[in-house]
N, C-alpha and C. Protein backbone atom coordinates (compact mmCIF):
# COMPACT_ATOMS: atom_id res chain seq x y z
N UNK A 1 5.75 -5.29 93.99
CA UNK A 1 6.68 -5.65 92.97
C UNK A 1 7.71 -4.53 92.82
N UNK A 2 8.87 -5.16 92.60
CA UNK A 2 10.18 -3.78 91.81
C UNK A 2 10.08 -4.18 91.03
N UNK A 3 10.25 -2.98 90.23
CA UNK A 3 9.91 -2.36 88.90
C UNK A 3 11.00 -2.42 88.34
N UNK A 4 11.36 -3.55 87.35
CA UNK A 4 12.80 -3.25 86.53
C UNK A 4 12.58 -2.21 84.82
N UNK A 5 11.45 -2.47 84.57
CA UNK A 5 11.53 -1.57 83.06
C UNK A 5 9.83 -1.46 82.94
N UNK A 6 9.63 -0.34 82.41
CA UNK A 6 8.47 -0.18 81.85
C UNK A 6 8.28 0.24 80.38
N UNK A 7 7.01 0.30 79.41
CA UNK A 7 6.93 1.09 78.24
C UNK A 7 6.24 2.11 78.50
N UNK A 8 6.47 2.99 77.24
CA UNK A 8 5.41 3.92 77.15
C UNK A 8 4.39 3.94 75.82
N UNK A 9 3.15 3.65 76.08
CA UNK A 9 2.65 3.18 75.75
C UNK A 9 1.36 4.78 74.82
N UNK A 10 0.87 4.71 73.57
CA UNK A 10 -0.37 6.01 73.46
C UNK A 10 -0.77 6.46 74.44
N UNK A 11 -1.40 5.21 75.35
CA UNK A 11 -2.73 5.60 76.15
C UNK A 11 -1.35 6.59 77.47
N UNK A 12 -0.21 5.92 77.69
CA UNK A 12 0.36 6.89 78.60
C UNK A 12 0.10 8.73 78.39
N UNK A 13 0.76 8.41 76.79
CA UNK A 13 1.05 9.65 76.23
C UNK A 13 -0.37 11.20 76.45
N UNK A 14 -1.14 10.25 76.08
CA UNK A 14 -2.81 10.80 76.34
C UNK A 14 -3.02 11.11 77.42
N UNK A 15 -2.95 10.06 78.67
CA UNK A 15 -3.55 10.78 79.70
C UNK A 15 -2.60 12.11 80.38
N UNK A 16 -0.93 11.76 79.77
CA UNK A 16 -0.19 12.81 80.84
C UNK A 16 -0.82 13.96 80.12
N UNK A 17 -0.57 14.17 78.41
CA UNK A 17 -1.35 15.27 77.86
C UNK A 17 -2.57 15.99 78.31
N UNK A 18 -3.56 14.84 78.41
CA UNK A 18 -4.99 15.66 79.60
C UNK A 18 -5.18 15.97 80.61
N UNK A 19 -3.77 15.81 81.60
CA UNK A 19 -3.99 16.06 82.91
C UNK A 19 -4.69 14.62 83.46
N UNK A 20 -5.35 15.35 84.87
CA UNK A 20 -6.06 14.73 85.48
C UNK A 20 -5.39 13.71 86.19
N UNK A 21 -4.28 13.26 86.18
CA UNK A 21 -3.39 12.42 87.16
C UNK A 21 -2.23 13.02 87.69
N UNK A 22 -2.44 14.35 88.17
CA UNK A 22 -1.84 14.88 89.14
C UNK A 22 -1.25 14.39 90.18
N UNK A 23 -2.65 13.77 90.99
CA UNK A 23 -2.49 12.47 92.03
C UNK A 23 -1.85 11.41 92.43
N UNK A 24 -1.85 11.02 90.82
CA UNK A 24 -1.38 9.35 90.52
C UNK A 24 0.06 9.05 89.80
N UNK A 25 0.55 8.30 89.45
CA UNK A 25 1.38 7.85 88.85
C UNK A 25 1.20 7.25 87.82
N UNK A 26 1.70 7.33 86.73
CA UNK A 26 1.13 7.12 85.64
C UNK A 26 1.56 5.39 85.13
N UNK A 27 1.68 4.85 84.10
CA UNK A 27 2.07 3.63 83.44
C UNK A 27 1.59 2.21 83.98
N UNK A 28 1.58 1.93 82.69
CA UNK A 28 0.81 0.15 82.71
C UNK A 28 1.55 -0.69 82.43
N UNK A 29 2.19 -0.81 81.58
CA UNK A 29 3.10 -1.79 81.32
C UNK A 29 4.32 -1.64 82.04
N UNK A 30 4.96 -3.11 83.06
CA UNK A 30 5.93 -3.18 83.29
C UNK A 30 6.83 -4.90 83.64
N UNK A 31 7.39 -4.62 84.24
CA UNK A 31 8.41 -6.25 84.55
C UNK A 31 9.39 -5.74 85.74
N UNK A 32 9.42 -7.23 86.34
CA UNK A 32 10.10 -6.49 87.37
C UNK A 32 10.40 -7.69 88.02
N UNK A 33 10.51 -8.15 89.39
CA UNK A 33 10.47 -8.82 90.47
C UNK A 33 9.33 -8.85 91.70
N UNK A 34 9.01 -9.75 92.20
CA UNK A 34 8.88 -9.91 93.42
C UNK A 34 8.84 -9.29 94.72
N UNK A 35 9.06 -8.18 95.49
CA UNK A 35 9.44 -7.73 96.28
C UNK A 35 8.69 -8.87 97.60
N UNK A 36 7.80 -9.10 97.55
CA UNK A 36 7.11 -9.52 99.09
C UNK A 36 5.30 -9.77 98.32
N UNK A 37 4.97 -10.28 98.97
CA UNK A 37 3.29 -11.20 98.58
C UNK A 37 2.40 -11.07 99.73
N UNK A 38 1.30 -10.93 99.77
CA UNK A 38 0.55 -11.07 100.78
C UNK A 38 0.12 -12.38 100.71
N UNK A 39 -1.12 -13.00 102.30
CA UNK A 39 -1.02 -14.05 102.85
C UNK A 39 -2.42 -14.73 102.06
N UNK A 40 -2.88 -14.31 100.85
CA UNK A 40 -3.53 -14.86 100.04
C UNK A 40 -2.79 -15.42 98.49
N UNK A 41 -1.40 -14.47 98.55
CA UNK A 41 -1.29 -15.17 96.95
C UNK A 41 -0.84 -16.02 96.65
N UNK A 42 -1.35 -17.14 96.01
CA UNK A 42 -0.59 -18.45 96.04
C UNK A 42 0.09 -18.56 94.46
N UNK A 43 0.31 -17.34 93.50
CA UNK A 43 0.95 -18.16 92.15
C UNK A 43 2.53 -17.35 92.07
N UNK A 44 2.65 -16.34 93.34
CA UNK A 44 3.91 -16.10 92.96
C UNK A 44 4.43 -16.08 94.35
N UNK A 45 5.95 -15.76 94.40
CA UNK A 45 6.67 -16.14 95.36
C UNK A 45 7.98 -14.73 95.40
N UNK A 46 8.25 -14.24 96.23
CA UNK A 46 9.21 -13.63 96.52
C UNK A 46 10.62 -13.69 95.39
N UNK A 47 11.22 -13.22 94.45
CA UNK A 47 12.07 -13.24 93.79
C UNK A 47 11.68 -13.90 92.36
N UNK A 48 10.42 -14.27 92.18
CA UNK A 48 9.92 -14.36 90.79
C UNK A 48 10.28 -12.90 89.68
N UNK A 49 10.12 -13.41 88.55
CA UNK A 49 10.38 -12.42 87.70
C UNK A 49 8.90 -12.36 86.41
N UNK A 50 8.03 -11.09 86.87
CA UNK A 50 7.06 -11.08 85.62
C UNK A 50 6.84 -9.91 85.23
N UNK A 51 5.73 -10.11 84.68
CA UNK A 51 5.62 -8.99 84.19
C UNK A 51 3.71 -8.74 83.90
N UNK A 52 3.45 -7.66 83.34
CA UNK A 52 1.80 -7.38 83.52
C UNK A 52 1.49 -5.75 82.97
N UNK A 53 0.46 -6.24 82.81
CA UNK A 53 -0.53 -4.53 82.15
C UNK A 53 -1.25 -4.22 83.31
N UNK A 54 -0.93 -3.37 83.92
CA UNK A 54 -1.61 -2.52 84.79
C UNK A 54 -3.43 -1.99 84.57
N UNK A 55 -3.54 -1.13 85.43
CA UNK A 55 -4.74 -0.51 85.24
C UNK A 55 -4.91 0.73 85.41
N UNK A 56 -5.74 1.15 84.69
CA UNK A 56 -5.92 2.85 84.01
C UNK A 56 -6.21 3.19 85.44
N UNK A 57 -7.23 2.69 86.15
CA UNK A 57 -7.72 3.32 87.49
C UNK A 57 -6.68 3.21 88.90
N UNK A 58 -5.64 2.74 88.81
CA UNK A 58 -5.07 2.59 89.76
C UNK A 58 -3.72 3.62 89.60
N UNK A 59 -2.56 3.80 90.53
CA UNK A 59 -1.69 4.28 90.20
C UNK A 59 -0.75 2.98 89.76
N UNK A 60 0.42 3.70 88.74
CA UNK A 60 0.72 3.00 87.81
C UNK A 60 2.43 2.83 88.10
N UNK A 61 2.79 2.10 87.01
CA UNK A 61 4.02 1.57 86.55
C UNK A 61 5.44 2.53 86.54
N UNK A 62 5.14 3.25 86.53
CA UNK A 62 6.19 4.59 86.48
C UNK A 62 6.92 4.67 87.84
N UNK A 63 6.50 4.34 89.14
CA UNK A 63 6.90 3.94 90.19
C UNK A 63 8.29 3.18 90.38
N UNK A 64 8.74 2.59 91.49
CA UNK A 64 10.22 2.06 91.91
C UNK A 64 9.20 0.78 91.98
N UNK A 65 8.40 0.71 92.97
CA UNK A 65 7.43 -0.47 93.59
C UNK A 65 6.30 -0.15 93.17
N UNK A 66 5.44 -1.38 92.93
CA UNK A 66 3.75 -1.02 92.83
C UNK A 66 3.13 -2.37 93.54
N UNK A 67 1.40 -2.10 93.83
CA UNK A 67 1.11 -2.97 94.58
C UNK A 67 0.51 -3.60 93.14
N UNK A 68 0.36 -4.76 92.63
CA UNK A 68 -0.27 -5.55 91.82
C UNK A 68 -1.06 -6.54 92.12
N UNK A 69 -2.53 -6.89 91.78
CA UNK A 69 -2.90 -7.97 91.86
C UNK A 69 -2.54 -9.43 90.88
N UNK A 70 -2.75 -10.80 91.94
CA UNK A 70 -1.53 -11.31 91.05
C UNK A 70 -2.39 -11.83 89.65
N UNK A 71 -3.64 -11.55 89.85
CA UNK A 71 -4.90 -11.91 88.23
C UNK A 71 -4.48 -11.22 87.22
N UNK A 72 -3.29 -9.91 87.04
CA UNK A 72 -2.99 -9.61 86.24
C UNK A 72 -1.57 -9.44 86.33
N UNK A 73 -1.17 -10.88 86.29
CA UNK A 73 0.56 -10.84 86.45
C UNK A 73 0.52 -12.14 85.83
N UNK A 74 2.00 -12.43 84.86
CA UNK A 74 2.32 -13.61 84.29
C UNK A 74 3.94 -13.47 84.64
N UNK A 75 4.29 -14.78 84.63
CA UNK A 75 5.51 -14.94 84.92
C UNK A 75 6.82 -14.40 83.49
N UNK A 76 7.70 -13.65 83.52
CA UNK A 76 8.27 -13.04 82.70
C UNK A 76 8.66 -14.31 81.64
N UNK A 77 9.27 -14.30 80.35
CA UNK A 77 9.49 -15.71 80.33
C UNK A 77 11.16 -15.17 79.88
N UNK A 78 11.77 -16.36 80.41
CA UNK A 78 13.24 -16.26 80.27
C UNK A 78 13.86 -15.62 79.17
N UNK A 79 13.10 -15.78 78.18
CA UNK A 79 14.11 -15.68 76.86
C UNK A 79 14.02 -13.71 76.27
N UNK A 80 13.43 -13.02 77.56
CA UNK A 80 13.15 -11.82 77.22
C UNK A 80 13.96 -11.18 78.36
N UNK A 81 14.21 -9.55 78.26
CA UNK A 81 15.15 -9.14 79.15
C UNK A 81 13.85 -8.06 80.03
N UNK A 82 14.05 -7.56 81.28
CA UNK A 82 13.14 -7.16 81.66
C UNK A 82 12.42 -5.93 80.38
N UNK A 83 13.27 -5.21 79.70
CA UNK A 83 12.63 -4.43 78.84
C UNK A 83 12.28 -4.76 77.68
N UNK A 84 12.22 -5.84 77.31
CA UNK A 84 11.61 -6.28 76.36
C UNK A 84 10.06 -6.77 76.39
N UNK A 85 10.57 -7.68 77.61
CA UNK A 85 9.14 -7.81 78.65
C UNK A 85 7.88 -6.58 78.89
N UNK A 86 8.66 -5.39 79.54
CA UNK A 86 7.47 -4.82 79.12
C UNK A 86 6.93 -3.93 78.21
N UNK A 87 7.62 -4.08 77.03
CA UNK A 87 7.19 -3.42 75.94
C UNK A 87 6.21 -4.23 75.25
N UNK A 88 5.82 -5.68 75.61
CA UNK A 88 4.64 -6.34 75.49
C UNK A 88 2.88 -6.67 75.54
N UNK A 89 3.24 -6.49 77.33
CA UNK A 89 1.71 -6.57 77.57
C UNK A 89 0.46 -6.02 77.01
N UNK A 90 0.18 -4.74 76.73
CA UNK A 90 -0.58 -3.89 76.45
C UNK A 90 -0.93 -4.12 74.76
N UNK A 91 0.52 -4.16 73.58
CA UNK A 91 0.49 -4.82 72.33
C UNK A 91 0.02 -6.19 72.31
N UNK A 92 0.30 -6.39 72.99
CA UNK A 92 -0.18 -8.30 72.77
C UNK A 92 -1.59 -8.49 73.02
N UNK A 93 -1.92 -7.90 74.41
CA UNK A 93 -3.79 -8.03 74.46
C UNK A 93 -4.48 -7.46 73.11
N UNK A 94 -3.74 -6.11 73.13
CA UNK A 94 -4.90 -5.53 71.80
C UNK A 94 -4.39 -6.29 70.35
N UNK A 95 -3.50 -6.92 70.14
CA UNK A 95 -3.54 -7.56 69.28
C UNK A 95 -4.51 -8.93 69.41
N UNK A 96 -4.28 -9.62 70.35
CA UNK A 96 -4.98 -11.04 70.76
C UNK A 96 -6.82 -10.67 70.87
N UNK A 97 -7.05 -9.73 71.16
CA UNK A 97 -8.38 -9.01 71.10
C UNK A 97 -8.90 -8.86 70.31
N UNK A 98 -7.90 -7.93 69.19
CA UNK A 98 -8.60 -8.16 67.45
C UNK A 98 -8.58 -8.99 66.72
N UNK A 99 -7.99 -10.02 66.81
CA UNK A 99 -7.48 -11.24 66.16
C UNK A 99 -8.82 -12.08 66.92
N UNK A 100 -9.08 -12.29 67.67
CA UNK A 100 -9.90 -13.50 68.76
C UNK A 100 -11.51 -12.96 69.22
N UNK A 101 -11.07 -11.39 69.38
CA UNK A 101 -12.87 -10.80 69.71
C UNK A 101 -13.52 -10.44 68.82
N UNK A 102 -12.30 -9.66 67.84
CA UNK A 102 -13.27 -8.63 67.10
C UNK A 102 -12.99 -9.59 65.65
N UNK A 103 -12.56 -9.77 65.39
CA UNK A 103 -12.37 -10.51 63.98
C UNK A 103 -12.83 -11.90 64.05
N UNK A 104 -13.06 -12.38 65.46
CA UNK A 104 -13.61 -13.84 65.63
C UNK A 104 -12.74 -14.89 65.23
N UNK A 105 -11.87 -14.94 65.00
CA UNK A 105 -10.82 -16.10 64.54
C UNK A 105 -10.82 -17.20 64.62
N UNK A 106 -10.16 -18.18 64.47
CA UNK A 106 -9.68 -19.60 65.13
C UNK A 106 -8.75 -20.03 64.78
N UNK A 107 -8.22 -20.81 65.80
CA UNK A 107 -6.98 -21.79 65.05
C UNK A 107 -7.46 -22.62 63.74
N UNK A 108 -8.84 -22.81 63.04
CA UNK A 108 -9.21 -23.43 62.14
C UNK A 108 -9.23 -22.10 60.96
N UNK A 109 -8.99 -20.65 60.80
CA UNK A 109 -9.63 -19.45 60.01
C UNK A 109 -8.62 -19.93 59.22
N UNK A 110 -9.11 -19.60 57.81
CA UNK A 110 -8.02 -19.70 56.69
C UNK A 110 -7.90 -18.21 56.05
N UNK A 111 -7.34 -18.15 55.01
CA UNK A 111 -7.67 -16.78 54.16
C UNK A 111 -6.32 -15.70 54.67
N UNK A 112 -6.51 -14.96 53.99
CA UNK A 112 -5.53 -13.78 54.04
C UNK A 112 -5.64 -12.68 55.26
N UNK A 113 -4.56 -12.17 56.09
CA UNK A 113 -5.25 -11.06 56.66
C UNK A 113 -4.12 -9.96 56.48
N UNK A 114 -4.74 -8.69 55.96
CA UNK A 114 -4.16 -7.82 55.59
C UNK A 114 -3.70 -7.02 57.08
N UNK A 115 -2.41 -6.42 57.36
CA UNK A 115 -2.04 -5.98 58.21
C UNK A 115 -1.79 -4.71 58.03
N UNK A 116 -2.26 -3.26 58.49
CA UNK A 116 -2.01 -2.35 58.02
C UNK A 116 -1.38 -1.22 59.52
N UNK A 117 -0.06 -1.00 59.05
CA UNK A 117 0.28 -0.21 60.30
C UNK A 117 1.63 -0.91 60.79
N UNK A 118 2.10 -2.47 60.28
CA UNK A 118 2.36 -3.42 61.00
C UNK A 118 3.80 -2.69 61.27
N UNK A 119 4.28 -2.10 61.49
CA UNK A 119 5.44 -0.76 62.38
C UNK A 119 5.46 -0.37 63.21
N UNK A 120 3.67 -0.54 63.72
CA UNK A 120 3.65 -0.45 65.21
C UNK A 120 3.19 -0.81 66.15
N UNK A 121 3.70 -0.96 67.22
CA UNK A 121 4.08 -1.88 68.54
C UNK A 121 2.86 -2.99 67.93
N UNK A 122 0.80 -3.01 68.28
CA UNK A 122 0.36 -4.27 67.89
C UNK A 122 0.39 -4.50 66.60
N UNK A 123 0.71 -4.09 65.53
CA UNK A 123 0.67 -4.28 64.10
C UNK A 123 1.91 -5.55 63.64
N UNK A 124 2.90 -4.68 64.76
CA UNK A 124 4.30 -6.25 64.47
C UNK A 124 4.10 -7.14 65.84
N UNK A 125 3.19 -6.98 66.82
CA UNK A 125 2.58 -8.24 67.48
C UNK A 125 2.02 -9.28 66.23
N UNK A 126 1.07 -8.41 65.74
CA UNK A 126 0.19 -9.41 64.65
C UNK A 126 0.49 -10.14 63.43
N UNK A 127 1.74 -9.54 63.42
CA UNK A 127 2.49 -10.50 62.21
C UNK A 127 3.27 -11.55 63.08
């Protein structure tokens, strides 16, 4: 994939602070294009536009190109610009996580939910 925009995200901020990715390249969140697919992937195509949360163990988003698997790629959606796009991924899971894993939710939950923090990045996901 080329890499049109990435965020920076805590967990970035943390690991450059501790070291230990000397090696690697850092960042998870990004959006981008297409560059070329190998002869297994069947959901994207050469000149698609998405976007995706990377992984802590791999080298990362901070790159021109990265290799991505496509299980953690969604198609960008139009109405976002590549940097908007990826100032997403990473807020949206941990919001959709506490809302759906940890709080147990449903489209049926009623009641109030207090939002505290909601200024940042998942706090104004969750509103």
């Amino acid at each position: 994939m080329e890499v049109s925009a990435v965020s920076v995200n805590p967990v970035d901020v943390k690991v450059r602070a501790g070291g230990g990715f000397v090696d690697k390249i850092i960042g998870w969140d990004a959006s981008g294009v297409v560059s070329a697919v190998g002869p297994d992937v069947t959901l994207f195509q050469p000149g698609d536009a998405v976007w995706y949360a990377g992984s802590i163990t791999r080298s990362g988003s901070y790159a021109r190109t990265q290799l991505v698997h496509e299980r953690i790629v969604g198609r960008k959606p139009s109405s976002l610009s590549h940097a908007e796009a990826a100032a997403m991924p990473l807020t949206t899971i941990t919001a959709y996580e506490a809302l759906f894993h940890k709080l147990n939710l449903t489209s049926e939950s009623t009641g109030t939910l207090l939002v505290l923090g909601a200024a940042g990045g998942v706090g104004s996901i969750l509103i």
